[in-house]
C-alpha atoms as a PDB file:
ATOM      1  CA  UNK A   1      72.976 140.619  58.410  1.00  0.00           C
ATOM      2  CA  UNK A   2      72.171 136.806  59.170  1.00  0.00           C
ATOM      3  CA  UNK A   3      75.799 135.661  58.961  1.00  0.00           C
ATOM      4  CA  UNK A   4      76.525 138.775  61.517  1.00  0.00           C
ATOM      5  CA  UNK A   5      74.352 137.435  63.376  1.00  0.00           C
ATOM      6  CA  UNK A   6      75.477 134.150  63.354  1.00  0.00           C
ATOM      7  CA  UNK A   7      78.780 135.164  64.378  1.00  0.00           C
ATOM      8  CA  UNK A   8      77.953 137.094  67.250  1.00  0.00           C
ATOM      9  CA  UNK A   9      75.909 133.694  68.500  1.00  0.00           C
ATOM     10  CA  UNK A  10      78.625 131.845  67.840  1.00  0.00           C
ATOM     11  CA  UNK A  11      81.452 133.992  69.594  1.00  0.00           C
ATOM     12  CA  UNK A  12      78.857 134.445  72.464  1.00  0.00           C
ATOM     13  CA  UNK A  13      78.835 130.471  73.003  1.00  0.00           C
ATOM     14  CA  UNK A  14      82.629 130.449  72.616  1.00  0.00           C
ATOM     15  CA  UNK A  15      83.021 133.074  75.269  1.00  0.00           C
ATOM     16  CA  UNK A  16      79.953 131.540  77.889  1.00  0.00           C
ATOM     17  CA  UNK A  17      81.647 127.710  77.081  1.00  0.00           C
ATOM     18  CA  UNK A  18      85.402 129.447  78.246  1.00  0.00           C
ATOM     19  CA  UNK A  19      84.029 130.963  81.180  1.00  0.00           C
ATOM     20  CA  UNK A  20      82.036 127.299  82.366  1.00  0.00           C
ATOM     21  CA  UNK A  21      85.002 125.451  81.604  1.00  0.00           C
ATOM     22  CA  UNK A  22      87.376 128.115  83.803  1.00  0.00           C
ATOM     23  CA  UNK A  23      84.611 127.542  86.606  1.00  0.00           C
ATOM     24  CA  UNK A  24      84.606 123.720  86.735  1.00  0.00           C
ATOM     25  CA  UNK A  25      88.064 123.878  86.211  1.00  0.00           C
ATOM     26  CA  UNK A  26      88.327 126.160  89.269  1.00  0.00           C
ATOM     27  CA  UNK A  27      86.167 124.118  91.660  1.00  0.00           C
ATOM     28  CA  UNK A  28      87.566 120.922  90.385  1.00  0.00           C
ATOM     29  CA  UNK A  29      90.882 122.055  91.477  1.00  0.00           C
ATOM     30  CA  UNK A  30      90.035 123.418  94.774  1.00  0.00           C
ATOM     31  CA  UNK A  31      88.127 120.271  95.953  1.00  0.00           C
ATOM     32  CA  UNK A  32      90.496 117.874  94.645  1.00  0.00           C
ATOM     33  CA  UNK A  33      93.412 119.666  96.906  1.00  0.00           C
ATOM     34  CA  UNK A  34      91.220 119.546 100.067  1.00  0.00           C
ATOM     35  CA  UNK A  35      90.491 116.026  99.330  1.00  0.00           C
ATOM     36  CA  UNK A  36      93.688 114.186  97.749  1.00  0.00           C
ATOM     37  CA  UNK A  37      96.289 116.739  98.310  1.00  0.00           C
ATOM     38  CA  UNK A  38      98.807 114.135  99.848  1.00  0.00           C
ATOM     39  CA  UNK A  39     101.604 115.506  98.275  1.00  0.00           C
ATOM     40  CA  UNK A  40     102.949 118.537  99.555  1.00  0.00           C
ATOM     41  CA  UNK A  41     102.979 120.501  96.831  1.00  0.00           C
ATOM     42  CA  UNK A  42      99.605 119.897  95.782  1.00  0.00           C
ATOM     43  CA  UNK A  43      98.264 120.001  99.652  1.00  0.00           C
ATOM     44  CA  UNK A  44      99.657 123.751  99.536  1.00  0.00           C
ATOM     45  CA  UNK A  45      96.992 124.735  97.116  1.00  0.00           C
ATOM     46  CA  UNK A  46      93.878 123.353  99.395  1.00  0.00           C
ATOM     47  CA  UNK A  47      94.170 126.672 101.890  1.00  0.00           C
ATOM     48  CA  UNK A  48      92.668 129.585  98.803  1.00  0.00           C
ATOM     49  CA  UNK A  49      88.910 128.036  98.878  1.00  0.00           C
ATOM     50  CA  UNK A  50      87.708 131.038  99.780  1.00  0.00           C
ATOM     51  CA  UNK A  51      90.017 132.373  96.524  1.00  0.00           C
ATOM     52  CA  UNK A  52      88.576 129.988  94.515  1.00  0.00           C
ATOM     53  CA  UNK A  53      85.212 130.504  95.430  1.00  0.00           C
ATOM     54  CA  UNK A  54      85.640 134.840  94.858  1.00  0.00           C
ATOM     55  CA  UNK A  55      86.851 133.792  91.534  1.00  0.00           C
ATOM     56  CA  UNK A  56      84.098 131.243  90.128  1.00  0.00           C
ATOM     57  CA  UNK A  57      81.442 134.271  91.568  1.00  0.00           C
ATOM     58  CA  UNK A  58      83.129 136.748  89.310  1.00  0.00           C
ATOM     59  CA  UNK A  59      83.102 134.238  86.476  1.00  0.00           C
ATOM     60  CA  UNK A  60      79.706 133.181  87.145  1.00  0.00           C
ATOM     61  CA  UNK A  61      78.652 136.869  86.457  1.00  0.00           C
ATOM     62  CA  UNK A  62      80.498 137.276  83.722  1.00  0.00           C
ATOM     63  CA  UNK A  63      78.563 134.120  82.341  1.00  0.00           C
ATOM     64  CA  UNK A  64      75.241 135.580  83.425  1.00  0.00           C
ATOM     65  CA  UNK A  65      75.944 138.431  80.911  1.00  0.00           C
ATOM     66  CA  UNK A  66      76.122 136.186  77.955  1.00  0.00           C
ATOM     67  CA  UNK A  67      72.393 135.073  78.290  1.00  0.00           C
ATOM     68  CA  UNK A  68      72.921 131.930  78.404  1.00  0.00           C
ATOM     69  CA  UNK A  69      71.084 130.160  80.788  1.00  0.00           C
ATOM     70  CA  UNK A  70      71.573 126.312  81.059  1.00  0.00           C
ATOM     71  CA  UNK A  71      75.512 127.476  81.218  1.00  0.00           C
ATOM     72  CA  UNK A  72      74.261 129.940  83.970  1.00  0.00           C
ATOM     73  CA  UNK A  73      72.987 127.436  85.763  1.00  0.00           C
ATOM     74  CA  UNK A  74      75.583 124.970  85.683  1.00  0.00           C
ATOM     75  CA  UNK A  75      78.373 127.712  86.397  1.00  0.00           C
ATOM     76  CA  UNK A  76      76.026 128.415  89.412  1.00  0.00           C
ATOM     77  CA  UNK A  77      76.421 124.560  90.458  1.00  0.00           C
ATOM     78  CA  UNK A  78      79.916 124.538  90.704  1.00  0.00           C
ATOM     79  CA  UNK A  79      79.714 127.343  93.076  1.00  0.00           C
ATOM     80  CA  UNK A  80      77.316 126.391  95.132  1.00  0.00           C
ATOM     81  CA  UNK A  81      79.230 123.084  95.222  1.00  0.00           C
ATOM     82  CA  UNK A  82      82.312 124.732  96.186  1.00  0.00           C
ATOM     83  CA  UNK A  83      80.959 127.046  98.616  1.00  0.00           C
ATOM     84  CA  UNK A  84      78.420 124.737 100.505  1.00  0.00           C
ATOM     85  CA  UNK A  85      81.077 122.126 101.010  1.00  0.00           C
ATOM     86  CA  UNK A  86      84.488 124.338 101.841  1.00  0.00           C
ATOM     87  CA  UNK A  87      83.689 127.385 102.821  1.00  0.00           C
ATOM     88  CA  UNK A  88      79.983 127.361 104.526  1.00  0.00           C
ATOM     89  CA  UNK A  89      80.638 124.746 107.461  1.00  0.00           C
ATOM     90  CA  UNK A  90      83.153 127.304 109.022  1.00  0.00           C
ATOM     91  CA  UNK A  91      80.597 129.817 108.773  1.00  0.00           C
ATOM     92  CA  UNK A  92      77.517 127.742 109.915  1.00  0.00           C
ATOM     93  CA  UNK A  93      78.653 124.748 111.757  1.00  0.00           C
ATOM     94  CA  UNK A  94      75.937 122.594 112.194  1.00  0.00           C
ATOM     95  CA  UNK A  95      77.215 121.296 115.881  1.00  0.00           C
ATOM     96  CA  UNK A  96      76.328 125.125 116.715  1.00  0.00           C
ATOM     97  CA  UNK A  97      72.720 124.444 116.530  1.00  0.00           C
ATOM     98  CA  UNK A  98      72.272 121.392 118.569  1.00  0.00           C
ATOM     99  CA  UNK A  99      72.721 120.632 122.416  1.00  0.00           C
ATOM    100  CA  UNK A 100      76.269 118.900 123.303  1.00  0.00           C
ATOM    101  CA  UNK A 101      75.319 115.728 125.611  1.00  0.00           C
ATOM    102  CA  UNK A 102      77.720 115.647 128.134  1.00  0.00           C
ATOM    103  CA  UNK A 103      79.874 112.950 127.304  1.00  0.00           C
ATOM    104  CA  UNK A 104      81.014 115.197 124.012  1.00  0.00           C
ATOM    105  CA  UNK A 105      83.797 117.213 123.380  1.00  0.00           C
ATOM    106  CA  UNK A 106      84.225 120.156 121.528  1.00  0.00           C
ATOM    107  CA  UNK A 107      87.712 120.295 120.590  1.00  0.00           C
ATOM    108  CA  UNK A 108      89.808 123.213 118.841  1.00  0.00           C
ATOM    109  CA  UNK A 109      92.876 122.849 116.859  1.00  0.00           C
ATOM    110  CA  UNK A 110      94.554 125.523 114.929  1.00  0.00           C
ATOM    111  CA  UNK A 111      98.395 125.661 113.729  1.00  0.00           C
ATOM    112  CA  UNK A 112      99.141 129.385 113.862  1.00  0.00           C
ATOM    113  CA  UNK A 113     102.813 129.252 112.862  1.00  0.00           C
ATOM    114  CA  UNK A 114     104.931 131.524 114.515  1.00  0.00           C
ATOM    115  CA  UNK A 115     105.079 134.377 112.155  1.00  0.00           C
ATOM    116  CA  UNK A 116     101.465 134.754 112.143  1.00  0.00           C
ATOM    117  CA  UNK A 117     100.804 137.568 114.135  1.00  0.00           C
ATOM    118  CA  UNK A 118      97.314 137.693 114.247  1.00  0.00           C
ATOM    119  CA  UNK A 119      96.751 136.495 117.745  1.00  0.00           C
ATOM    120  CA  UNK A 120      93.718 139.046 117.936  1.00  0.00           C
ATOM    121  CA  UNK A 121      91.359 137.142 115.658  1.00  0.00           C
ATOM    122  CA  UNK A 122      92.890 133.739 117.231  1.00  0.00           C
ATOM    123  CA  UNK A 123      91.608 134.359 120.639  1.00  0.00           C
ATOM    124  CA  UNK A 124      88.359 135.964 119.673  1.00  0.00           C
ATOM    125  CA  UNK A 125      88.007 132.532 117.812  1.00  0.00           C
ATOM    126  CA  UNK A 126      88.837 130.693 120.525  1.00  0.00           C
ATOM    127  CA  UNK A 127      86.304 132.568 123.019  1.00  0.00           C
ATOM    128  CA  UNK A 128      83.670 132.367 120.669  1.00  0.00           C
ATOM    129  CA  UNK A 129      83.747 128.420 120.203  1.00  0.00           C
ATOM    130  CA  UNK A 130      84.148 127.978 123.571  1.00  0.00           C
ATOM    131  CA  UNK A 131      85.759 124.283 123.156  1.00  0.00           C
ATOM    132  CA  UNK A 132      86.761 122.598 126.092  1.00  0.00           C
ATOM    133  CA  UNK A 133      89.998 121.401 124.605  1.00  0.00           C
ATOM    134  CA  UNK A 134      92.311 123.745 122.417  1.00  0.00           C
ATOM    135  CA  UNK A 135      95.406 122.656 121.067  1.00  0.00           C
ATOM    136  CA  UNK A 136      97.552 125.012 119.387  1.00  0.00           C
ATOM    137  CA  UNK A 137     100.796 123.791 117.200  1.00  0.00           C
ATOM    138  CA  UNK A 138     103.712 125.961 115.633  1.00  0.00           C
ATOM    139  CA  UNK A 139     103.844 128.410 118.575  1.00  0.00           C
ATOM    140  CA  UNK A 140     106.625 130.666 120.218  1.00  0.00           C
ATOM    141  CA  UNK A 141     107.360 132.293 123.285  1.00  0.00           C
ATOM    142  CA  UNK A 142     105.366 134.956 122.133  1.00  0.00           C
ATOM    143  CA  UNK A 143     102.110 132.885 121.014  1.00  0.00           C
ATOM    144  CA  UNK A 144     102.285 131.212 124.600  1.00  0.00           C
ATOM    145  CA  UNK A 145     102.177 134.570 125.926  1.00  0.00           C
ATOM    146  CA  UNK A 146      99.042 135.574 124.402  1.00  0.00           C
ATOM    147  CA  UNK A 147      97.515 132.132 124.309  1.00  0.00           C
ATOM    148  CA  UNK A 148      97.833 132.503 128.353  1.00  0.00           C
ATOM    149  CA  UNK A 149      95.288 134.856 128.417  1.00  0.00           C
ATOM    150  CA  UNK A 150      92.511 132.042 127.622  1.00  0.00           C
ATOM    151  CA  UNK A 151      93.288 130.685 131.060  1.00  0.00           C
ATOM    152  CA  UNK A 152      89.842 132.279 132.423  1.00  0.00           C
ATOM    153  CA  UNK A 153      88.008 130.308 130.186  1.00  0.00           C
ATOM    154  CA  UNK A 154      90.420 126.901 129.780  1.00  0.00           C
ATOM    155  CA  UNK A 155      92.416 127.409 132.913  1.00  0.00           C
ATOM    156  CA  UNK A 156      94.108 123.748 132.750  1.00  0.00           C
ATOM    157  CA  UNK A 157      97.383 123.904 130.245  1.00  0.00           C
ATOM    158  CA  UNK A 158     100.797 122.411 129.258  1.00  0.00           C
ATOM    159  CA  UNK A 159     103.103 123.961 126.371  1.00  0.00           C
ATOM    160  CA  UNK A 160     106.086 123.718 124.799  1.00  0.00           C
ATOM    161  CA  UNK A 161     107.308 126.900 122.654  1.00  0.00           C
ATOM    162  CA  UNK A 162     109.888 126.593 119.493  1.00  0.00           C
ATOM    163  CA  UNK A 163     110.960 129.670 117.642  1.00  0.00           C
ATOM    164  CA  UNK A 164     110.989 126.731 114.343  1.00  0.00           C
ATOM    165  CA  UNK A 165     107.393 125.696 114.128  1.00  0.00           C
ATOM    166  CA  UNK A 166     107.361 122.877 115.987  1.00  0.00           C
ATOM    167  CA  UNK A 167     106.366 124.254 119.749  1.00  0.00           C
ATOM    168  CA  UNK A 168     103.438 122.930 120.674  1.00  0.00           C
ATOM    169  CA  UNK A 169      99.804 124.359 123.649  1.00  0.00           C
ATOM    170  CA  UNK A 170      97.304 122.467 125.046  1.00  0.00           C
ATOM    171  CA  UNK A 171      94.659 124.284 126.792  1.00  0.00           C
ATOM    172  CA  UNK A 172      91.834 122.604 128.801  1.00  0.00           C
ATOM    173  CA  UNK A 173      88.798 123.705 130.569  1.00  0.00           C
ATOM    174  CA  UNK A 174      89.058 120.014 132.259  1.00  0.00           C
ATOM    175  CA  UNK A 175      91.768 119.403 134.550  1.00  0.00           C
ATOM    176  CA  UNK A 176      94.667 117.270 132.828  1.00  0.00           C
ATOM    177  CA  UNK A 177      96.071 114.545 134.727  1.00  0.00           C
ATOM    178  CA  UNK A 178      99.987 113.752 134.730  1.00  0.00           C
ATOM    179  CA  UNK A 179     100.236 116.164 131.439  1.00  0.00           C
ATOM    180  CA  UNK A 180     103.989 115.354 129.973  1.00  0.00           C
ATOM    181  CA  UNK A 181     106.671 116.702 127.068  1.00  0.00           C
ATOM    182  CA  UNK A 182     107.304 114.156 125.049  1.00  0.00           C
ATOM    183  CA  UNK A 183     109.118 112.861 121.671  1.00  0.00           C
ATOM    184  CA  UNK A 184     108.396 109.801 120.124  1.00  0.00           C
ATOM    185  CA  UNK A 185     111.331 109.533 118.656  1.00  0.00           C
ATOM    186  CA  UNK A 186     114.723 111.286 118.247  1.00  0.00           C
ATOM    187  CA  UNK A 187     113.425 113.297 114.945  1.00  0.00           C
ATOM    188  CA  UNK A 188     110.040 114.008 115.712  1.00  0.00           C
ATOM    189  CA  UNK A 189     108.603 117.031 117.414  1.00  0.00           C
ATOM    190  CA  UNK A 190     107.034 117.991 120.891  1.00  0.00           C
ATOM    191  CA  UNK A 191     104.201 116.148 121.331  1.00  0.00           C
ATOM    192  CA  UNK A 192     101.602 116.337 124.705  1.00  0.00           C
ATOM    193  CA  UNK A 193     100.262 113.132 126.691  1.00  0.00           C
ATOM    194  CA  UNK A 194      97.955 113.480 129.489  1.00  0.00           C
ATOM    195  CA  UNK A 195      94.863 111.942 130.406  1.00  0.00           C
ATOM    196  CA  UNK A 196      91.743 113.563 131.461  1.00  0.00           C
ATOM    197  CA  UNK A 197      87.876 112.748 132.751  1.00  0.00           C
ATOM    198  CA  UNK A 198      84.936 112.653 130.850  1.00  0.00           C
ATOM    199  CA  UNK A 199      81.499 111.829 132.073  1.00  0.00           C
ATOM    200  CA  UNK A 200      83.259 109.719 134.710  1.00  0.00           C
ATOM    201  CA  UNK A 201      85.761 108.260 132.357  1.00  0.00           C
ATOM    202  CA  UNK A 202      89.248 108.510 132.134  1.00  0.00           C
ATOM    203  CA  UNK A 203      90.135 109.184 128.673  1.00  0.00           C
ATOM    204  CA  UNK A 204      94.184 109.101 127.282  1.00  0.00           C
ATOM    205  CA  UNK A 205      94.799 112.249 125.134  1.00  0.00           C
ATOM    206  CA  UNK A 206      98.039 112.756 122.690  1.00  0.00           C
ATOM    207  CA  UNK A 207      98.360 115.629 121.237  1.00  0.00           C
ATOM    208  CA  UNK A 208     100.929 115.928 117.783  1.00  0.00           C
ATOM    209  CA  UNK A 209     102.313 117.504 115.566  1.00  0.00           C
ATOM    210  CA  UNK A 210     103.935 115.388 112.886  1.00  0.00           C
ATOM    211  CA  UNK A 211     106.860 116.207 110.421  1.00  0.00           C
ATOM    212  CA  UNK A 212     106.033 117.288 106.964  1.00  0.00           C
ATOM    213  CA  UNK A 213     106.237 114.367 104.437  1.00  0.00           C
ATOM    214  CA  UNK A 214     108.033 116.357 101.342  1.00  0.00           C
ATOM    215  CA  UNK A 215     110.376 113.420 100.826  1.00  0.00           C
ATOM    216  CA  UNK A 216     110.877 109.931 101.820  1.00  0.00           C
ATOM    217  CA  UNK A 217     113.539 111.710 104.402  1.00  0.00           C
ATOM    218  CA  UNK A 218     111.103 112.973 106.789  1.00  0.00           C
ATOM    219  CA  UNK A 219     108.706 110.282 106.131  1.00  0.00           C
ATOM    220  CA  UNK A 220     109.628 107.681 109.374  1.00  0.00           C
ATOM    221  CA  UNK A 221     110.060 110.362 111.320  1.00  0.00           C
ATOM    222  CA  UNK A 222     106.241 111.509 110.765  1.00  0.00           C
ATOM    223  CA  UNK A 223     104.793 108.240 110.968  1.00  0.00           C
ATOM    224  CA  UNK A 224     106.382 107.609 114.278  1.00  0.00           C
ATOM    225  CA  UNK A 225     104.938 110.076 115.443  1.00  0.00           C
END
């Protein structure tokens, strides 16, 4: 009776001690992508946070069910870590809750890409930020379109659309001065120059969008960027 017992202690510790390690594991992963992910394959990874996070929760209650408590609370760390630093700030921005002096900008910048059709959720985003500058990379004709219809709000713009991820929208509630196309070099992508006022000061924007660095290839032409 005793060594039953014993055993089921024992396989209960085995199980709780799998399930903390697969947590840590889990948010060790996630941050270290959305930190250090500078090489493509690894950067991939950093966009499931939210994943990550559904997972450890799941795991976390599946640890509560073991009984055993300093485990318990240590799963619960991880999550907490994960969530508070990756996933909460979208949710509860803390430049939300404070006045904007009127030198600051709010500035929002999303790459869509143009299979994403979601453009819905995009401009109710947009909307409810309210930035005054919005910069939007990997668009088509077809993003422009919609994107167009933020001109009530951020009536200043200049775009260039590519049907292979590299077109490229600035929107501006300011007005932009001498906005202008450019590349920066033969192998790099659209990029937008233009200069606008702030406060009384003139203030030189660039807007980019540089090459992915998979390989030493398309390294040169990113940095030149």
């Amino acid at each position: 009776m005793v060594s039953s017992k014993s055993q089921q202690l024992g396989l209960s510790a085995l199980v709780a001690g799998l399930l903390l390690a697969a947590i840590a594991a889990i948010t060790l992963f996630g941050l270290l992508t959305s930190r250090y992910g500078w090489k493509i394959y690894l950067e991939v990874f950093s966009h499931f946070q939210l994943q990550y996070c559904v997972i450890c929760v799941v795991l976390l209650v599946l640890l509560g069910l073991t009984r055993r408590r300093l485990m318990s609370l240590l799963g619960l760390f991880c999550c907490s870590a994960l969530l508070a630093t990756q996933i909460l700030p979208w949710y509860f921005p803390p430049v939300w809750l404070s006045p904007r002096p009127q030198s600051d900008l709010r500035v929002l910048i999303a790459n869509v890409n143009t299979q994403n059709q979601q453009f819905e959720q995009v401009l109710a985003l947009t909307r409810q930020v309210q930035p005054d500058l919005a910069l939007f990379m990997e668009v088509n004709d077809v993003w422009v379109s919609q994107l167009n219809t933020l001109q009530d709000i951020l009536p200043f713009s200049s775009a260039e659309a590519s049907p292979y991820n590299f077109g490229i929208a600035l929107y501006s509630r300011l007005a932009l001065d001498s906005p202008e196309i450019v590349q920066f070099s033969p192998d790099s992508t659209a990029s937008i120059t233009a200069a606008i006022e702030v406060a009384g000061r003139s203030l030189s924007l660039v807007a980019a969008h540089p090459c992915l660095q998979p390989s030493p290839a398309f390294f040169r032409p990113a940095t030149s960027s």
